[in-house]
C-alpha atoms as a PDB file:
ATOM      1  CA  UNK A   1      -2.633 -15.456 -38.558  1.00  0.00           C
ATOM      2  CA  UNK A   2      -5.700 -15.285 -36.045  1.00  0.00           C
ATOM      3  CA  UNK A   3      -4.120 -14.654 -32.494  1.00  0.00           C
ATOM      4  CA  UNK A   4      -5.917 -17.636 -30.963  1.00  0.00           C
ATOM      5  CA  UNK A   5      -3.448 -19.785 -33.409  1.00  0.00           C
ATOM      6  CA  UNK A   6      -0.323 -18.337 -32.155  1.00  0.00           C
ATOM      7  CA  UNK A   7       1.755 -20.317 -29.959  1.00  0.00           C
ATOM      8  CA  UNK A   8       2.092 -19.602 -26.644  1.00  0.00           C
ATOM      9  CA  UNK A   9       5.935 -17.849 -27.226  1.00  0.00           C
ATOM     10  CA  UNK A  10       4.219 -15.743 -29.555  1.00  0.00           C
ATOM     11  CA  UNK A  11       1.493 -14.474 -27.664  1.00  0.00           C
ATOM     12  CA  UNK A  12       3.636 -14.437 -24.382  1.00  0.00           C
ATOM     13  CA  UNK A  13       6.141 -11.833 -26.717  1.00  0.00           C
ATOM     14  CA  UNK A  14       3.407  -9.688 -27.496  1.00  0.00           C
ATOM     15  CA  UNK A  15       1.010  -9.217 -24.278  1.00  0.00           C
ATOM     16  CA  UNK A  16       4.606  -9.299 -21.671  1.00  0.00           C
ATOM     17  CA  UNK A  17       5.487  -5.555 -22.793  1.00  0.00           C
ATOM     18  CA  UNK A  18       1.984  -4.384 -22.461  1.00  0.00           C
ATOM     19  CA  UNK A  19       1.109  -6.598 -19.236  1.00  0.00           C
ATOM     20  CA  UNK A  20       4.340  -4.514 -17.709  1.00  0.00           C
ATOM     21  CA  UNK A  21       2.754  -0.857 -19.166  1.00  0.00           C
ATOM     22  CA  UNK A  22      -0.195  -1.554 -17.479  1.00  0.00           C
ATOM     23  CA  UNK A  23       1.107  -2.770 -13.808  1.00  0.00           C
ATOM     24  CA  UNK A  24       3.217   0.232 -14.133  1.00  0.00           C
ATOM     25  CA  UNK A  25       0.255   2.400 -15.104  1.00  0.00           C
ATOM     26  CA  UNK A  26      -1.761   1.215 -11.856  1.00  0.00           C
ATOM     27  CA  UNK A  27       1.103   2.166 -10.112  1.00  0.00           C
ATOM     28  CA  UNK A  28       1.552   5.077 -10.990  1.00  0.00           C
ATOM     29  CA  UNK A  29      -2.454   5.583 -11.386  1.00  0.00           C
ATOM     30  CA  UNK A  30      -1.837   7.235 -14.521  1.00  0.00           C
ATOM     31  CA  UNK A  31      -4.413   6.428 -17.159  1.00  0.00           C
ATOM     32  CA  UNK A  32      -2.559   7.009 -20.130  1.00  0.00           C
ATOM     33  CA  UNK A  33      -0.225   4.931 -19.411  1.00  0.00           C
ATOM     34  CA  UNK A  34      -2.659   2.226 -18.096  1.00  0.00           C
ATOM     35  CA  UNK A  35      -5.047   2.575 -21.136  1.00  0.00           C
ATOM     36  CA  UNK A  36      -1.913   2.944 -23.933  1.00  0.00           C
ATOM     37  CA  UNK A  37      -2.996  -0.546 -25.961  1.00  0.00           C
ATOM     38  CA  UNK A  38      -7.100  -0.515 -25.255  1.00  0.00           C
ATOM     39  CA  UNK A  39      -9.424   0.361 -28.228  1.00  0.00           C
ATOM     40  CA  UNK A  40     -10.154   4.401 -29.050  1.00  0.00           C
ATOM     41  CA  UNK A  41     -13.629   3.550 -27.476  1.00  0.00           C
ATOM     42  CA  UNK A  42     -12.629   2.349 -24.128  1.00  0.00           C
ATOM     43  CA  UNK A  43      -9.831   4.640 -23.670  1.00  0.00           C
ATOM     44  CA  UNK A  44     -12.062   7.454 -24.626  1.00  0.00           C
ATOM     45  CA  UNK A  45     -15.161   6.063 -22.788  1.00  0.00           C
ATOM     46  CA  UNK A  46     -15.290   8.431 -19.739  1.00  0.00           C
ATOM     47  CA  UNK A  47     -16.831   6.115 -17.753  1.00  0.00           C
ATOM     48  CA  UNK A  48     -14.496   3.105 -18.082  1.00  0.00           C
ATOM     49  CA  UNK A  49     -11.895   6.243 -16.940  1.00  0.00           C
ATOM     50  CA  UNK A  50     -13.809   6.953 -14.053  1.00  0.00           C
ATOM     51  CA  UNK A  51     -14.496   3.424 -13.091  1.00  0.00           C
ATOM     52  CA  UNK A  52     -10.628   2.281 -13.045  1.00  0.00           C
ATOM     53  CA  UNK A  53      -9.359   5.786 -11.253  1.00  0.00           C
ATOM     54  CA  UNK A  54     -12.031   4.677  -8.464  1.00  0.00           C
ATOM     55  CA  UNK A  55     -10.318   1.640  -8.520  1.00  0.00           C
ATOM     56  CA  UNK A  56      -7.045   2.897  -8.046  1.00  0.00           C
ATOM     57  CA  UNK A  57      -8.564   4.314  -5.234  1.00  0.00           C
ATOM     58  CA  UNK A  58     -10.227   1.917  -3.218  1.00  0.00           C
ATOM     59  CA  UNK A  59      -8.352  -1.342  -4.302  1.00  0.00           C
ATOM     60  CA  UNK A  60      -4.609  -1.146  -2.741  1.00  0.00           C
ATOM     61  CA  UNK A  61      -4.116  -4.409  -4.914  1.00  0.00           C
ATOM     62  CA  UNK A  62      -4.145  -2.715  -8.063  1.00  0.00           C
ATOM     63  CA  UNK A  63      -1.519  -0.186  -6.887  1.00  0.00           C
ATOM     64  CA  UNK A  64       0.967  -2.702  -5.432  1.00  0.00           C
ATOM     65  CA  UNK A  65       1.018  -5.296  -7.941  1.00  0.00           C
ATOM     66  CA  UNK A  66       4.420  -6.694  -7.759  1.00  0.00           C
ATOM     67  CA  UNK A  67       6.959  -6.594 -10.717  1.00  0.00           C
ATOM     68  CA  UNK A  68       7.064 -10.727 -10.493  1.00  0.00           C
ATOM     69  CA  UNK A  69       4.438 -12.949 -12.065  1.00  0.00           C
ATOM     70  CA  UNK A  70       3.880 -16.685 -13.257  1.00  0.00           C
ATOM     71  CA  UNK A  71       2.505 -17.873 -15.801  1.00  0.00           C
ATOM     72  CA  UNK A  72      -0.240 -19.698 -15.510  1.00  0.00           C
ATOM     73  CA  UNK A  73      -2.427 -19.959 -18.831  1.00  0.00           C
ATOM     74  CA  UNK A  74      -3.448 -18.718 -22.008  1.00  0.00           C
ATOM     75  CA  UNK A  75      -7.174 -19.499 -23.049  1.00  0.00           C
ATOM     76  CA  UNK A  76      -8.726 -18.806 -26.541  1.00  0.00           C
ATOM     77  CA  UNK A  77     -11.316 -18.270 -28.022  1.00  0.00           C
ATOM     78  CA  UNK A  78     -12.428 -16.852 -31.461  1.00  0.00           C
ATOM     79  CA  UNK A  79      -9.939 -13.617 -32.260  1.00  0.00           C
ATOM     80  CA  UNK A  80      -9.400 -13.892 -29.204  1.00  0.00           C
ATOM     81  CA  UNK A  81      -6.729 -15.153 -25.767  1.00  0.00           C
ATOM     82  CA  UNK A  82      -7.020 -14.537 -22.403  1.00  0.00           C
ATOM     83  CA  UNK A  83      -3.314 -14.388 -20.994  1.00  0.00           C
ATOM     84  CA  UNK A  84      -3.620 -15.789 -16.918  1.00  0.00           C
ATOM     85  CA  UNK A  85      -0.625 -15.072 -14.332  1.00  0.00           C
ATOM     86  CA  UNK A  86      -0.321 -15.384 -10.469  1.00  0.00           C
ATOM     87  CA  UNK A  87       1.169 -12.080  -8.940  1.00  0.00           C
ATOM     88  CA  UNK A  88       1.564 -10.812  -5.468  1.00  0.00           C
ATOM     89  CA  UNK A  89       1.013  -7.081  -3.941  1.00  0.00           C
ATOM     90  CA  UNK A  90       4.228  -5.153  -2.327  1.00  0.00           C
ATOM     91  CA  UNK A  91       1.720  -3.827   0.194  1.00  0.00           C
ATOM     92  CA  UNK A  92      -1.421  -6.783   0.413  1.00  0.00           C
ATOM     93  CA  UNK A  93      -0.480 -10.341   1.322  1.00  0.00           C
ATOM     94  CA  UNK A  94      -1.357 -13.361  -0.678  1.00  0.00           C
ATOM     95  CA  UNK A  95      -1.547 -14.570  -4.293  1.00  0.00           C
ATOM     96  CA  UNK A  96      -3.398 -13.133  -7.011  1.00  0.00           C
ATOM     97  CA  UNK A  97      -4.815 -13.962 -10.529  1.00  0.00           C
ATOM     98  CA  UNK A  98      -4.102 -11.226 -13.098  1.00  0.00           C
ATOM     99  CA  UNK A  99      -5.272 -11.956 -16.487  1.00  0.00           C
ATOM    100  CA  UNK A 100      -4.777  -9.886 -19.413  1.00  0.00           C
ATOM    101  CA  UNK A 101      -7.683  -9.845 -22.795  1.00  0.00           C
ATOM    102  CA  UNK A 102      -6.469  -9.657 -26.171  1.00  0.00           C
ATOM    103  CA  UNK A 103      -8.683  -9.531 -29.239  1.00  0.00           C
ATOM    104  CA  UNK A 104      -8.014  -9.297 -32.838  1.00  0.00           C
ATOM    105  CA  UNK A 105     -10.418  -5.876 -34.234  1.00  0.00           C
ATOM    106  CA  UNK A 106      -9.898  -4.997 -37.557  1.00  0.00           C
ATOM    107  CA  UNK A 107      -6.281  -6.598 -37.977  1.00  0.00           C
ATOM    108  CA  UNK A 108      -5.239  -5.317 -34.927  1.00  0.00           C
ATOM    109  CA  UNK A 109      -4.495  -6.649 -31.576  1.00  0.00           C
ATOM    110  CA  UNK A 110      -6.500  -4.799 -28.494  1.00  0.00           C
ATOM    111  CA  UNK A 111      -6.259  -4.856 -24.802  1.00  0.00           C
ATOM    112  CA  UNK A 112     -10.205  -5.823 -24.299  1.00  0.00           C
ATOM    113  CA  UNK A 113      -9.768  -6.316 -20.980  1.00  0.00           C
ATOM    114  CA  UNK A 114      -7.708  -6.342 -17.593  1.00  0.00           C
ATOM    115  CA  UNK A 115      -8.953  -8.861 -14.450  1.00  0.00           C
ATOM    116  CA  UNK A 116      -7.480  -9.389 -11.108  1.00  0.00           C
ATOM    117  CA  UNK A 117      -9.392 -11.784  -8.469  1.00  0.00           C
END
């Protein structure tokens, strides 16, 4: 079944455990951790690496991101959903949007990309 088909219970099961790897990888600023469910070529890419540890850095959003979140969304598109929750910072005040990419690449679901505005 494409991903863009599954329900929203279905994709919610699947992107929760990894949404939760990756806050904790921020956290922590550990990249392995962080980068556990994106393709070989983006974990590999040493740019991308260099680009989110600056990040980590400079951003004190990314490093707080509370453990709550709501729901908001799930947009799709061809192999494709974009998974859309508010969350707050433990350190930063105000609401954020998180979302989290998934695509379908050769049968297998990828972490394409992370957002937070």
């Amino acid at each position: 079944m494409k991903i863009e088909e599954k329900s929203d219970t279905e994709i919610l099961d699947i992107v929760d455990p990894i949404f939760d790897e990756i806050i904790e990888g921020c956290r922590a600023k550990d990249w392995n951790r962080y980068s556990q469910f994106f393709t070989d070529e983006d974990r590999e890419d040493p740019d991308h690496k260099v680009d989110i540890l600056d990040q980590w850095e400079n951003n004190p959003v990314l490093v707080s991101i509370g453990k709550e979140k709501q729901f908001l969304s799930i947009l799709r598109r061809e192999n494709e959903v974009v998974v859309v929750w508010k969350v707050g910072s433990t350190t930063v005040n105000g609401d954020f949007m998180l979302s989290l990419q998934l695509t379908l690449i050769d049968s297998k679901i990828s972490l394409t990309g992370v957002g937070l505005h």
